[in-house]
Protein backbone atom coordinates (compact mmCIF):
# COMPACT_ATOMS: atom_id res chain seq x y z
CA UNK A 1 0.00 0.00 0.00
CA UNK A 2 2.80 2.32 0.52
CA UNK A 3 3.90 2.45 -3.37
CA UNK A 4 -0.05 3.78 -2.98
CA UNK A 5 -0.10 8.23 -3.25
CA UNK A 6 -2.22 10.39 -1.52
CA UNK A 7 -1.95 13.99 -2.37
CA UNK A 8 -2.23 16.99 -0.05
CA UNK A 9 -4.06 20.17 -1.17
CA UNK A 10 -4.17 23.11 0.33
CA UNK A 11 -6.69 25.84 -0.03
CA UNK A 12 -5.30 29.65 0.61
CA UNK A 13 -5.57 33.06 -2.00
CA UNK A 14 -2.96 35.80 -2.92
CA UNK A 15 -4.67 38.09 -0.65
CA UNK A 16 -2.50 37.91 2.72
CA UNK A 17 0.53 38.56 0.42
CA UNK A 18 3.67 36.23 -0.60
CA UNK A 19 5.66 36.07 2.82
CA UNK A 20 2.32 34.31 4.34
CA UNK A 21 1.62 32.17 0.81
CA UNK A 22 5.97 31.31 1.86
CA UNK A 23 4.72 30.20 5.23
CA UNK A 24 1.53 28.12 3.81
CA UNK A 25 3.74 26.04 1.73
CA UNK A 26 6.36 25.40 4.43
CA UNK A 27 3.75 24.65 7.00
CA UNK A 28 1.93 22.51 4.17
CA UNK A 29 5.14 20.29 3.42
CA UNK A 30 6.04 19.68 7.10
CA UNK A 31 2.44 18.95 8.42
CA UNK A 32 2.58 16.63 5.37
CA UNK A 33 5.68 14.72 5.77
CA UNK A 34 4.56 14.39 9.54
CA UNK A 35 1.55 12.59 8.47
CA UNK A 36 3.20 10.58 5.72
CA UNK A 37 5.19 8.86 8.70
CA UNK A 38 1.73 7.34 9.98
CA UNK A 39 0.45 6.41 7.20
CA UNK A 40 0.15 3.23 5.51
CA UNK A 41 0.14 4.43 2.00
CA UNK A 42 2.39 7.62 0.67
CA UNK A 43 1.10 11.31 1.41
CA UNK A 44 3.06 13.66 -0.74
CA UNK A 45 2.34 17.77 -0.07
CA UNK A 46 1.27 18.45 -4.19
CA UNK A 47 0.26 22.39 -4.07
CA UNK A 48 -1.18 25.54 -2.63
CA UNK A 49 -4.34 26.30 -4.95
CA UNK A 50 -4.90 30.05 -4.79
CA UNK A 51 -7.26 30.40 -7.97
CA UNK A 52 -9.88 28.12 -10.19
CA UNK A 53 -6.82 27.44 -12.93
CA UNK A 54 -4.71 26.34 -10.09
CA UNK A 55 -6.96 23.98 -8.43
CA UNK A 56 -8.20 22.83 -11.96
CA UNK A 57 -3.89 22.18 -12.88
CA UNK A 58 -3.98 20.10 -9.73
CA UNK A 59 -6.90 17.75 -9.71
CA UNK A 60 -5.41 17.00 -13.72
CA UNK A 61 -2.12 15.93 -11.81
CA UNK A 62 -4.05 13.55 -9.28
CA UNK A 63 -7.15 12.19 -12.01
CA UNK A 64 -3.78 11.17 -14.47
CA UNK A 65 -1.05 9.52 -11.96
CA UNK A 66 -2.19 6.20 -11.85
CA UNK A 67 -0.32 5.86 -8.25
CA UNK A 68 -2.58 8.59 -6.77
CA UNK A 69 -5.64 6.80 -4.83
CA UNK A 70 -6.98 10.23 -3.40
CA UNK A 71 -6.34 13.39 -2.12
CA UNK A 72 -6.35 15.15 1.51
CA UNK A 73 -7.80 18.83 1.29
CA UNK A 74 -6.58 21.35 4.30
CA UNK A 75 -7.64 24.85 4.20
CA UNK A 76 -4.75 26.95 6.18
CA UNK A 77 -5.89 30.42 5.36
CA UNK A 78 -9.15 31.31 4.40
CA UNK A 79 -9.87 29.89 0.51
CA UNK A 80 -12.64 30.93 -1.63
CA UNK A 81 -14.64 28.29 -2.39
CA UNK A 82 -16.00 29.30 -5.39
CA UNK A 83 -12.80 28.61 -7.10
CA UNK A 84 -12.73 24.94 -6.32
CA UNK A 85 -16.27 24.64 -7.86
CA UNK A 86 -14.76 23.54 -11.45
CA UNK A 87 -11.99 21.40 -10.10
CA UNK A 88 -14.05 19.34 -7.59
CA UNK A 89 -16.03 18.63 -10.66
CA UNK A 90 -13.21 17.06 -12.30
CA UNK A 91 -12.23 15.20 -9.58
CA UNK A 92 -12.33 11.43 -10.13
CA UNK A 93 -11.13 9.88 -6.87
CA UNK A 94 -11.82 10.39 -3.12
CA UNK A 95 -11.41 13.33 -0.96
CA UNK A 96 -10.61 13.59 2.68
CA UNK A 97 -10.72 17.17 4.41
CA UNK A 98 -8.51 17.44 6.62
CA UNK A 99 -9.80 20.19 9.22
CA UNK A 100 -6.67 20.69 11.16
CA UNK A 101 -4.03 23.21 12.28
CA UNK A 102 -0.48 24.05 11.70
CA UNK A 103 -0.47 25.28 15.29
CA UNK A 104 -2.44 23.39 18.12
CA UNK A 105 -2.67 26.21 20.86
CA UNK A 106 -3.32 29.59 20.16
CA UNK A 107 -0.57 31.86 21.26
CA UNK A 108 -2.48 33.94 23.90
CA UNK A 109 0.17 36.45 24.67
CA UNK A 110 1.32 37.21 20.83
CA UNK A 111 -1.62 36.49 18.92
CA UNK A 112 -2.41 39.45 16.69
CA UNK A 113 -3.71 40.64 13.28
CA UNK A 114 -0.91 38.86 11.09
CA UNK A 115 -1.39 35.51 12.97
CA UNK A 116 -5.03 35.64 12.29
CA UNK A 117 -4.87 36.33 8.79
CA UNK A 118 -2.59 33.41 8.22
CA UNK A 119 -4.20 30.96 10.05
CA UNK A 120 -7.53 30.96 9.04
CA UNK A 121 -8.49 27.04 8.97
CA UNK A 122 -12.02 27.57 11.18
CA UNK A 123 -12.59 30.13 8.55
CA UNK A 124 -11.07 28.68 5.26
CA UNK A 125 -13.01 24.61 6.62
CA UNK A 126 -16.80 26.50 6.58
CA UNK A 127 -16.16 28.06 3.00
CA UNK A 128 -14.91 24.67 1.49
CA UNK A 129 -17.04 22.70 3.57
CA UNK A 130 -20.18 24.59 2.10
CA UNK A 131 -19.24 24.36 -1.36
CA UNK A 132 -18.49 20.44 -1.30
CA UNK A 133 -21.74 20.26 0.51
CA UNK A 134 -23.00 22.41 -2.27
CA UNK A 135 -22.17 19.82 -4.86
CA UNK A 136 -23.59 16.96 -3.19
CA UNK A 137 -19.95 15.62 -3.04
CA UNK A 138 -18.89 12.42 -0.87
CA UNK A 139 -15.86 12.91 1.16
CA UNK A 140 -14.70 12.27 4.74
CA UNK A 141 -14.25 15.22 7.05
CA UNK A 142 -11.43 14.38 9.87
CA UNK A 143 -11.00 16.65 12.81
CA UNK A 144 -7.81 17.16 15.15
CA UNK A 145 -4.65 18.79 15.06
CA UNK A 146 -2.37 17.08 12.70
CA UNK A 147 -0.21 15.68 15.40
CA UNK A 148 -3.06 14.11 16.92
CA UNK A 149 -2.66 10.20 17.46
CA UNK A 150 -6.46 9.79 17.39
CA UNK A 151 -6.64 12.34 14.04
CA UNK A 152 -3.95 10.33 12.45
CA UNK A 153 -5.66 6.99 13.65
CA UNK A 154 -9.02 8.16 11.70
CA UNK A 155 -6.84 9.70 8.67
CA UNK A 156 -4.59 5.75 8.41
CA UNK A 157 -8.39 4.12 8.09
CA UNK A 158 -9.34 6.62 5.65
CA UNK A 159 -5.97 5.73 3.62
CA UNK A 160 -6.42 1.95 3.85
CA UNK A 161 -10.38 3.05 2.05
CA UNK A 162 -8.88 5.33 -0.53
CA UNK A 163 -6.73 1.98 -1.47
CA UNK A 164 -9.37 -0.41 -0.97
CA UNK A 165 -11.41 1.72 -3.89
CA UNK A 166 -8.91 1.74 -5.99
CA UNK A 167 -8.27 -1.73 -5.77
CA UNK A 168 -11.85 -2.44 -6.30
CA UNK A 169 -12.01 -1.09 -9.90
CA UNK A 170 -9.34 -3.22 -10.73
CA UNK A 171 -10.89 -6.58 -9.14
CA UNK A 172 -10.99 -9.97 -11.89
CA UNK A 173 -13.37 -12.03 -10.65
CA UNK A 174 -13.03 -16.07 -12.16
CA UNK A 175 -16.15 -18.32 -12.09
CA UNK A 176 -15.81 -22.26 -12.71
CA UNK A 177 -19.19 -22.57 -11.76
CA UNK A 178 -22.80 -20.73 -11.80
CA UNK A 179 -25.00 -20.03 -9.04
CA UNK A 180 -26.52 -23.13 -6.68
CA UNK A 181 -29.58 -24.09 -7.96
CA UNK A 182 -32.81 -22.11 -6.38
CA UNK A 183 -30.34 -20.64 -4.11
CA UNK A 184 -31.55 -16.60 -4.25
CA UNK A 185 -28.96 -14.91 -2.04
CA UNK A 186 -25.48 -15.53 -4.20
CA UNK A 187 -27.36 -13.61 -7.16
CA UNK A 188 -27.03 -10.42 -8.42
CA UNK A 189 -26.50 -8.02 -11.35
CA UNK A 190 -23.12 -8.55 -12.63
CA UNK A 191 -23.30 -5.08 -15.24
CA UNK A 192 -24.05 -3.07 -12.43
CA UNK A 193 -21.06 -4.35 -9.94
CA UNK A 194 -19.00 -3.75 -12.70
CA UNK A 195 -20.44 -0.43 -13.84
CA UNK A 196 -20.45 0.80 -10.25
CA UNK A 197 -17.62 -1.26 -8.25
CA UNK A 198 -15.54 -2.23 -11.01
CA UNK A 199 -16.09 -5.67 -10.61
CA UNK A 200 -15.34 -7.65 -13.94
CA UNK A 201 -16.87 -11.06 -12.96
CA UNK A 202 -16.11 -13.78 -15.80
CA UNK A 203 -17.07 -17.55 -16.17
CA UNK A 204 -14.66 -20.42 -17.56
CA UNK A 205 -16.07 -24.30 -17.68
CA UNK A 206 -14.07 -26.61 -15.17
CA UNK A 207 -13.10 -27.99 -18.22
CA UNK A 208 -10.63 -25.29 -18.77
CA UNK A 209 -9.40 -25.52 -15.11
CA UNK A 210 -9.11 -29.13 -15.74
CA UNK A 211 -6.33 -28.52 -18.39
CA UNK A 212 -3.78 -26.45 -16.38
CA UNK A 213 -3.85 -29.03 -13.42
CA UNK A 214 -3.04 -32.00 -16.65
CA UNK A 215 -0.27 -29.66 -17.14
CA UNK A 216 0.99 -29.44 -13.53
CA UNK A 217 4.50 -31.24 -12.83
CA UNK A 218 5.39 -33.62 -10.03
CA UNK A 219 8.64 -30.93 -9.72
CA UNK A 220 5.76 -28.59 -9.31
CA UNK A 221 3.62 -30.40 -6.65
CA UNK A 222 6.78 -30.95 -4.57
CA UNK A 223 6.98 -27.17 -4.39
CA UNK A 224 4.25 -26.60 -3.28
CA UNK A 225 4.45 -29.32 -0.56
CA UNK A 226 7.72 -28.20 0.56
CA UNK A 227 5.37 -24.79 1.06
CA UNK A 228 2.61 -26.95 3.28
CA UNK A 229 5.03 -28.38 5.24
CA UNK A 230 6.63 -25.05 6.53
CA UNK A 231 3.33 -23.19 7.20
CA UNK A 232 1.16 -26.32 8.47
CA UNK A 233 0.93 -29.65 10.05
CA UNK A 234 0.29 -32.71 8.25
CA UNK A 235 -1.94 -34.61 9.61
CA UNK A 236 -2.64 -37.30 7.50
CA UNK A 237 -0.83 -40.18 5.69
CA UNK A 238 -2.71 -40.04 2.43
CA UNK A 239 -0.25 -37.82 0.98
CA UNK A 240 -0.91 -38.39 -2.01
CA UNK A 241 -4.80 -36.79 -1.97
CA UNK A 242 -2.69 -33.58 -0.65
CA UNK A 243 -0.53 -33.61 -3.60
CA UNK A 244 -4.00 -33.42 -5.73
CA UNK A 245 -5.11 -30.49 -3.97
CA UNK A 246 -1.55 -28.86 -4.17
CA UNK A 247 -1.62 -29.66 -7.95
CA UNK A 248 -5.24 -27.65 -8.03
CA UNK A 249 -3.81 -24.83 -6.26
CA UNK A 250 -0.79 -24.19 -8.89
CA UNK A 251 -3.58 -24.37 -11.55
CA UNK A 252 -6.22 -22.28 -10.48
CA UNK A 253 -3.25 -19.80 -9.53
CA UNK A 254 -1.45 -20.13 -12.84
CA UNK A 255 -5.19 -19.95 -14.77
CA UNK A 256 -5.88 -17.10 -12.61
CA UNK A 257 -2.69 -15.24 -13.40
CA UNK A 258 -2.36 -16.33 -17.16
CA UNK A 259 -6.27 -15.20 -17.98
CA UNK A 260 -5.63 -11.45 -17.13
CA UNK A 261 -4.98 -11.36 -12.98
CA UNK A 262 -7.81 -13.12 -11.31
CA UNK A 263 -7.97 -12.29 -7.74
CA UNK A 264 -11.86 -13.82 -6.77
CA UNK A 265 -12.25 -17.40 -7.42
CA UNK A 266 -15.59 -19.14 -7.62
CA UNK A 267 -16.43 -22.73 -7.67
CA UNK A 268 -19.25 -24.92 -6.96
CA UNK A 269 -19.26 -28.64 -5.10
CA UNK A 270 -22.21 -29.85 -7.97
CA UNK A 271 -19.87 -28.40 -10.83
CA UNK A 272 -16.89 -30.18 -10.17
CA UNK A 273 -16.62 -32.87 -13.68
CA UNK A 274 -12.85 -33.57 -14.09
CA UNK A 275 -11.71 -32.96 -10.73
CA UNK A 276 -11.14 -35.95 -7.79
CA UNK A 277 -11.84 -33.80 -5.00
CA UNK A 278 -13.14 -30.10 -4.20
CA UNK A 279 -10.84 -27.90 -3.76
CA UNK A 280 -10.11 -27.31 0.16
CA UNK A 281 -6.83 -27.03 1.38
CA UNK A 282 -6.25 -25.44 -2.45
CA UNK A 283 -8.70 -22.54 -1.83
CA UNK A 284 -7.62 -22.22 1.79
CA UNK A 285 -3.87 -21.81 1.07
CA UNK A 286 -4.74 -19.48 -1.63
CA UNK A 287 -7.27 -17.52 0.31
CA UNK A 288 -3.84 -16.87 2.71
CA UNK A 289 -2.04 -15.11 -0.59
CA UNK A 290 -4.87 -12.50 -0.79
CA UNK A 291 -7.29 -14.15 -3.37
CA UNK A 292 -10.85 -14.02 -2.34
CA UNK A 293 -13.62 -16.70 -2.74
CA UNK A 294 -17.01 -17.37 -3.19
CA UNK A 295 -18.91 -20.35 -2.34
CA UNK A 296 -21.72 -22.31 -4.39
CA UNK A 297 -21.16 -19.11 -7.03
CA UNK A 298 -21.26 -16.58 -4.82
CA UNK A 299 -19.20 -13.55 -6.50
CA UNK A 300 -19.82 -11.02 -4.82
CA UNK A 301 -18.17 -12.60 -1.70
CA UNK A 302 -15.43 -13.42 -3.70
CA UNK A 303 -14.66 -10.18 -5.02
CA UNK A 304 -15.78 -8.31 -1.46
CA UNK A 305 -13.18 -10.46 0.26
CA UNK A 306 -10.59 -9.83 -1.83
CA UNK A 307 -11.17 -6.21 -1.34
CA UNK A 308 -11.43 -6.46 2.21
CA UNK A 309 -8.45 -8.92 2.32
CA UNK A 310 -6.05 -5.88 0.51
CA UNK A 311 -7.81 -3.52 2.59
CA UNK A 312 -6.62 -5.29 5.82
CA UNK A 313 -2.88 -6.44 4.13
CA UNK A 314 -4.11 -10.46 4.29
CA UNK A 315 -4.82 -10.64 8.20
CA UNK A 316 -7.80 -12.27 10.18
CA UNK A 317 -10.07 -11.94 6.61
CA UNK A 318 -11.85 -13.83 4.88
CA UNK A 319 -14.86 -16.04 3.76
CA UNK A 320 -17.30 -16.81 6.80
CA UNK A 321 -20.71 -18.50 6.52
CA UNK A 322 -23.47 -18.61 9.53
CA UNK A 323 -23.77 -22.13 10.21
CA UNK A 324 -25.58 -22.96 13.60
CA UNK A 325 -26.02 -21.23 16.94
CA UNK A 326 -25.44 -22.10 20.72
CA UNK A 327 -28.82 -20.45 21.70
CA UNK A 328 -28.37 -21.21 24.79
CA UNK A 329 -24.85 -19.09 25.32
CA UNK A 330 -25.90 -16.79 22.50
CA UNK A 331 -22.90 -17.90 20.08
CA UNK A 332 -22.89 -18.75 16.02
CA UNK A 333 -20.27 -21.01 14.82
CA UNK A 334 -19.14 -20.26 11.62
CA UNK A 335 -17.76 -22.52 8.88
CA UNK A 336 -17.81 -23.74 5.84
CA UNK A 337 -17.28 -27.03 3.87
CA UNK A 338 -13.75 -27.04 3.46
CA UNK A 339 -12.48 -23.24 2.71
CA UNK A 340 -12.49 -20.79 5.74
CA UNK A 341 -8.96 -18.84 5.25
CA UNK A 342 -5.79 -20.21 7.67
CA UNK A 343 -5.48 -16.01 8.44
CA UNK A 344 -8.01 -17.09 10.89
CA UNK A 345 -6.33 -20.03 12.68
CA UNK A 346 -4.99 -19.49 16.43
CA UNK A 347 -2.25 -22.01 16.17
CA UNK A 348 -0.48 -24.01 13.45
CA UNK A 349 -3.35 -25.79 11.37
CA UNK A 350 -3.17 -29.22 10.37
CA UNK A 351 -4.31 -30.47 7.31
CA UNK A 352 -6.07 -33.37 7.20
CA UNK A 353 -8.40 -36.01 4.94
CA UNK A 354 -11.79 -36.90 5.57
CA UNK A 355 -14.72 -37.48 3.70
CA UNK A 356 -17.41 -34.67 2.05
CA UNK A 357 -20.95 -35.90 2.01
CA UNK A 358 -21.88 -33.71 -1.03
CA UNK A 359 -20.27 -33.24 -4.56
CA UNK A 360 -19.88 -36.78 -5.17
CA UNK A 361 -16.27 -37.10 -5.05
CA UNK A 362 -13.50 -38.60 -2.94
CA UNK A 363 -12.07 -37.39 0.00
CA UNK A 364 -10.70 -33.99 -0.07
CA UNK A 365 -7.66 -32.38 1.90
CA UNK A 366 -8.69 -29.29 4.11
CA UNK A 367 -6.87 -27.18 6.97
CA UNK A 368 -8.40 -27.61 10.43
CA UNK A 369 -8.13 -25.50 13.40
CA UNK A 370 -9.90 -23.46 15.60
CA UNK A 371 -10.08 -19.64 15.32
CA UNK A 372 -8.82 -16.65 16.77
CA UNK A 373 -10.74 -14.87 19.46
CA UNK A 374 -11.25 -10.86 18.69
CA UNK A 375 -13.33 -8.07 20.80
CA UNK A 376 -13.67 -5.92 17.46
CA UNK A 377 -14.63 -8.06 14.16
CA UNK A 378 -16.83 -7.68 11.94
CA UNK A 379 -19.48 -9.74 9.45
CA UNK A 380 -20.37 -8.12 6.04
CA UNK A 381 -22.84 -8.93 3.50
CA UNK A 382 -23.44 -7.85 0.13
CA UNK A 383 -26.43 -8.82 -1.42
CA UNK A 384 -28.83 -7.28 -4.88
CA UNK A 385 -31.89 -5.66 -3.70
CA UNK A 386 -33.29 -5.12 -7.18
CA UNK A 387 -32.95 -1.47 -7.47
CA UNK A 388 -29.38 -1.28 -5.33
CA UNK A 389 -26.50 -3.24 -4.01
CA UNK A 390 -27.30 -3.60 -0.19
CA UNK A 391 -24.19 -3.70 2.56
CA UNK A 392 -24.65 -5.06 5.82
CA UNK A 393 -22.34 -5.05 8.32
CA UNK A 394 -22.30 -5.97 11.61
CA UNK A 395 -20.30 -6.18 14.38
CA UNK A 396 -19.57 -9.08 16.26
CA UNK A 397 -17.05 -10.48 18.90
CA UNK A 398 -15.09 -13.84 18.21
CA UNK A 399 -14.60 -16.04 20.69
CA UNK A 400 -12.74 -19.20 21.36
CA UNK A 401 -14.29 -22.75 21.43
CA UNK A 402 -16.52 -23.31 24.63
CA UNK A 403 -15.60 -27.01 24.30
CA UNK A 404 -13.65 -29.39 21.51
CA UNK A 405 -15.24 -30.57 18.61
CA UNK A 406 -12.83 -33.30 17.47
CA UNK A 407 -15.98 -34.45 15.01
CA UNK A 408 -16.06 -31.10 12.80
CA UNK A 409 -12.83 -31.55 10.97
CA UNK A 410 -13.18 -27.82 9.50
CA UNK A 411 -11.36 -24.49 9.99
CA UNK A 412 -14.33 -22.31 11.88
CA UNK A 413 -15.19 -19.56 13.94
CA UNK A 414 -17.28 -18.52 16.80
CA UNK A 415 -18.26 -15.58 17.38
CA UNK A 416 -21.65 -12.79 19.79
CA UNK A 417 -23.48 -10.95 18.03
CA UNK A 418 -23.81 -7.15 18.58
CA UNK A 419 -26.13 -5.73 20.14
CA UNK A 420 -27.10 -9.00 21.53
CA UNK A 421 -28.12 -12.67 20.28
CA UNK A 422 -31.76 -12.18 19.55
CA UNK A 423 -31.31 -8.73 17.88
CA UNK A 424 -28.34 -9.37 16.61
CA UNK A 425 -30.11 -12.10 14.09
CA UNK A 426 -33.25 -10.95 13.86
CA UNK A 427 -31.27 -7.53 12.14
CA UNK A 428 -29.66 -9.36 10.01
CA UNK A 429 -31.94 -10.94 8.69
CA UNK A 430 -34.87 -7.92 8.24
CA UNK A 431 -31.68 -6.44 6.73
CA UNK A 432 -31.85 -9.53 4.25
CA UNK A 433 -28.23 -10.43 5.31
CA UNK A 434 -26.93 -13.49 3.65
CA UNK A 435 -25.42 -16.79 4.64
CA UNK A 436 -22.08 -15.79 3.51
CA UNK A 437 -20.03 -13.42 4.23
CA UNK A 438 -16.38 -12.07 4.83
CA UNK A 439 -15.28 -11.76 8.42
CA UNK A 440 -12.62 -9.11 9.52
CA UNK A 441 -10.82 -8.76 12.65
CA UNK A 442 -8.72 -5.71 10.78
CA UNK A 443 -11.01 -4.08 8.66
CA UNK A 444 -13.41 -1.82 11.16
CA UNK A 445 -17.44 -1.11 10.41
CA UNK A 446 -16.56 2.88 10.06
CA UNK A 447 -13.88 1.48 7.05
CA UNK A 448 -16.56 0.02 5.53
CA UNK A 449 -19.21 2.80 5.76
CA UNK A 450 -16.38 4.88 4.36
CA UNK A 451 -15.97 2.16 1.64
CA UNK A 452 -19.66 2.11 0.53
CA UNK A 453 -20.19 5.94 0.40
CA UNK A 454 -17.16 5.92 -1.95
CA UNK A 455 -19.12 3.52 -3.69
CA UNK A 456 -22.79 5.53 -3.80
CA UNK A 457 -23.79 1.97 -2.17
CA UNK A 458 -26.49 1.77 0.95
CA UNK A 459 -25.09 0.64 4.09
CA UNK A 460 -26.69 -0.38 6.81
CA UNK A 461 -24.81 -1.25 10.54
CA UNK A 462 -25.66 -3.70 13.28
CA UNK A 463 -23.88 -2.77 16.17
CA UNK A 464 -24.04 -2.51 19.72
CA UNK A 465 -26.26 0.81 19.61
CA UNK A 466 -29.15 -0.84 17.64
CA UNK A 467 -32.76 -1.21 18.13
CA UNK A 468 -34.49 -3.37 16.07
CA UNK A 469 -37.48 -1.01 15.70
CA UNK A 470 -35.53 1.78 14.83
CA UNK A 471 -33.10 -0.35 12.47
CA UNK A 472 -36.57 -1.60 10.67
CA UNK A 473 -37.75 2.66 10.33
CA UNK A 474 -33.91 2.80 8.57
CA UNK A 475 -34.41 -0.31 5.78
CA UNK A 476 -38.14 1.51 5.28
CA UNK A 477 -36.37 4.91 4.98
CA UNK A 478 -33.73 3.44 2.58
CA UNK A 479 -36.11 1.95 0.33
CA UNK A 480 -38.05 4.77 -0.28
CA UNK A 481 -34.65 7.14 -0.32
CA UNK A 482 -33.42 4.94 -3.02
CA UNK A 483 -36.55 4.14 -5.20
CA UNK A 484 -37.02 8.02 -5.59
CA UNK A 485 -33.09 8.48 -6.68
CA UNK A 486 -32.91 5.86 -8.84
């Protein structure tokens, strides 16, 4: 994310004279370099805009480097608004203002005219705040003094957004399967992802798959073994039924990487002709590289999670599916057949062999372990209301095991819901929330709000303030918002 450029603008006017326009610019380029240092992508000072042609020169700079992901707008003196008006229009990628200080205490016994004149940022914020307002624009407004470690906290989760949408318009998603049969969930409107997220989801028959792994070596397979064996634990002697899954994994990431750079994979266990097994351990150890995946066709997981995965630098992300609830202790365990991501596992995972009971085929290779515990993680959905893409996201708390299951040979999670069990559910599920989803210890709720007003996309949060009357008033609201928009 680093090689990743935000650039700083800041807003001022000839008026004050050029000593103070000196002093903007020096103040700009410190403040900047200062907040470069806590950032995980690059922030570069770019320019003082003092007039329409100016600000117009810069946003040409930051629409045409392809390195820029967004910019951070800081008003030290006072700024007429009016001449942003034409660049703002131009602008093609996100804005943060930054409504800060070069100074964080006012000098009470020296303040006078010529310190008030040059720094003007309560003054200069309200003029460019109005006019962004003005235009209806989406940005993110971050208050505190530049040195701030809360400020810089908000403006580092901003960043990691800013990346994640630029990441999303380059997203490849590859399907070796369609949707489940009759399942309604895992469907929705691939033109308009791709219009709006810049999603390109594709489909390839198995059949295609199935002649890069005819092409795999046995010098290949044992590279990829000698991999296994450093990050995990076998745990089986049926070696060779690993091997098969390590020989899917170099395929699907050779196919993936040959066919224009994949990074969401989707396959299907009742769309599997030419293959022994499902992939398991293959999809798991790949998930751990950064690709995202969808189950039973599910794209849009796929190509959230590998979103969410770059937005949270491949840790504690990935593919999650409600499976069945402790009611009694007010848990979910979360699973999946074979493919929940090894970023989740607590200690070394083992891979092991057992038998599927769907798909029809033999027995498949998978990791197993037990997942991390987390007091801030969260669940998101996607899912295709029709008129709009929908996100849900709530937050939950993982927690470890209660007890052993040595029966459920499966990577999993467990996890409370916010605000509480019986809300927590019956939320999702008003929300239409579906069965999968990607999980995130990293990636916050207020990253993803961030993430889907980038987008234009409704968002709706379950957290620990909600109220399930209230949150039904909201999805009502919503609906009748976005019918009369759209």
């Amino acid at each position: 994310m680093k090689e990743k450029v935000i650039y700083w603008l800041t807003g001022s006017q000839t008026l004050y004279g050029a000593d103070v326009l000196e002093h903007v610019a020096q103040h700009s380029e410190e403040m900047a370099n200062y907040v470069n240092e806590h950032m995980p992508v690059t922030v570069k000072y770019l320019t003082t805009c003092k007039s329409s042609d100016e600000v117009v020169a810069a946003v040409k700079k930051v629409n045409a480097d392809d390195d820029c992901i967004g910019i951070i707008t800081w008003c030290h003196t006072f700024s007429p608004a009016k001449m942003w008006i034409k660049g703002l229009h131009m602008l093609q990628k996100p804005m943060c203002h930054f409504a800060t200080q070069y100074n964080e205490k006012l000098p009470y016994d020296t303040i006078d005219m010529d310190f008030m004149n040059e720094n003007q940022a309560a003054h200069g914020d309200r003029e460019f705040g109005y006019i962004v307002a003005r235009l209806r624009m989406d940005n993110k407004v971050i208050v505190g003094h530049y040195t701030d470690p809360e400020a810089l906290k908000e403006l580092a989760s901003w960043c990691k957004v800013a990346a994640g949408l630029a990441f999303s318009k380059t997203v490849k998603v590859c399907r070796f399967s369609d949707n489940m049969r009759n399942v309604a969930v895992t469907e929705g409107d691939k033109v308009d992802a791709h219009i709006n997220l810049g999603w390109q989801v594709d489909y390839y028959p198995i059949g295609d798959l199935v002649k890069y792994i005819e092409k795999v070596t046995d010098a290949d397979v044992d590279a990829q073994m000698a991999e296994y064996a450093e990050k995990y634990t076998m745990a089986t002697d049926r070696i060779d039924v690993v091997r098969e899954q390590a020989k899917y994994e170099i395929a699907i990431d050779r196919f993936c990487k040959d066919k224009g750079g994949y990074i969401g994979i989707v396959d299907h266990f009742d769309a599997l002709h030419g293959l022994n097994q499902l992939p398991g351990l293959a999809i798991q150890d790949l998930q751990s590289k950064g690709y995202g995946f969808g189950a039973e066709g599910d794209w849009k997981i796929a190509a959230l999670g590998a979103v969410m995965q770059y937005m949270a630098g491949q840790k504690s992300t990935g593919l999650m599916e409600d499976y069945t609830y402790d009611m009694k202790d007010g848990l979910c365990l979360g699973a999946h057949m074979l493919e929940v991501s090894p970023q989740f596992a607590d200690t070394k995972p083992e891979i092991q062999v057992h038998p599927l009971g769907i798909g029809g085929k033999s027995d498949p290779a998978r990791l197993v372990f037990e997942g991390i515990a987390a007091p801030e993680a969260i669940a998101v959905s996607m899912v295709d209301m029709g008129d709009r893409m929908r996100l849900i996201v709530q937050k939950i708390e993982l927690v470890k095991y209660p007890k052993k299951m040595p029966n459920l040979p499966v990577g999993g999670l467990m996890w409370k819901y916010k605000p509480n069990f019986k809300d927590g559910v019956a939320a999702w599920i008003y929300a239409g929330g579906a069965h999968h989803t990607v999980v995130s210890s990293v990636v916050t709720a207020q990253d993803m709000i961030d993430l889907a007003n980038a987008w234009g996309m409704e968002c709706v949060v379950i957290d620990e303030n909600t109220e399930i009357n209230e949150f039904k008033k909201q999805l009502t609201y919503s609906d009748v918002i976005y019918k009369s928009k759209f």
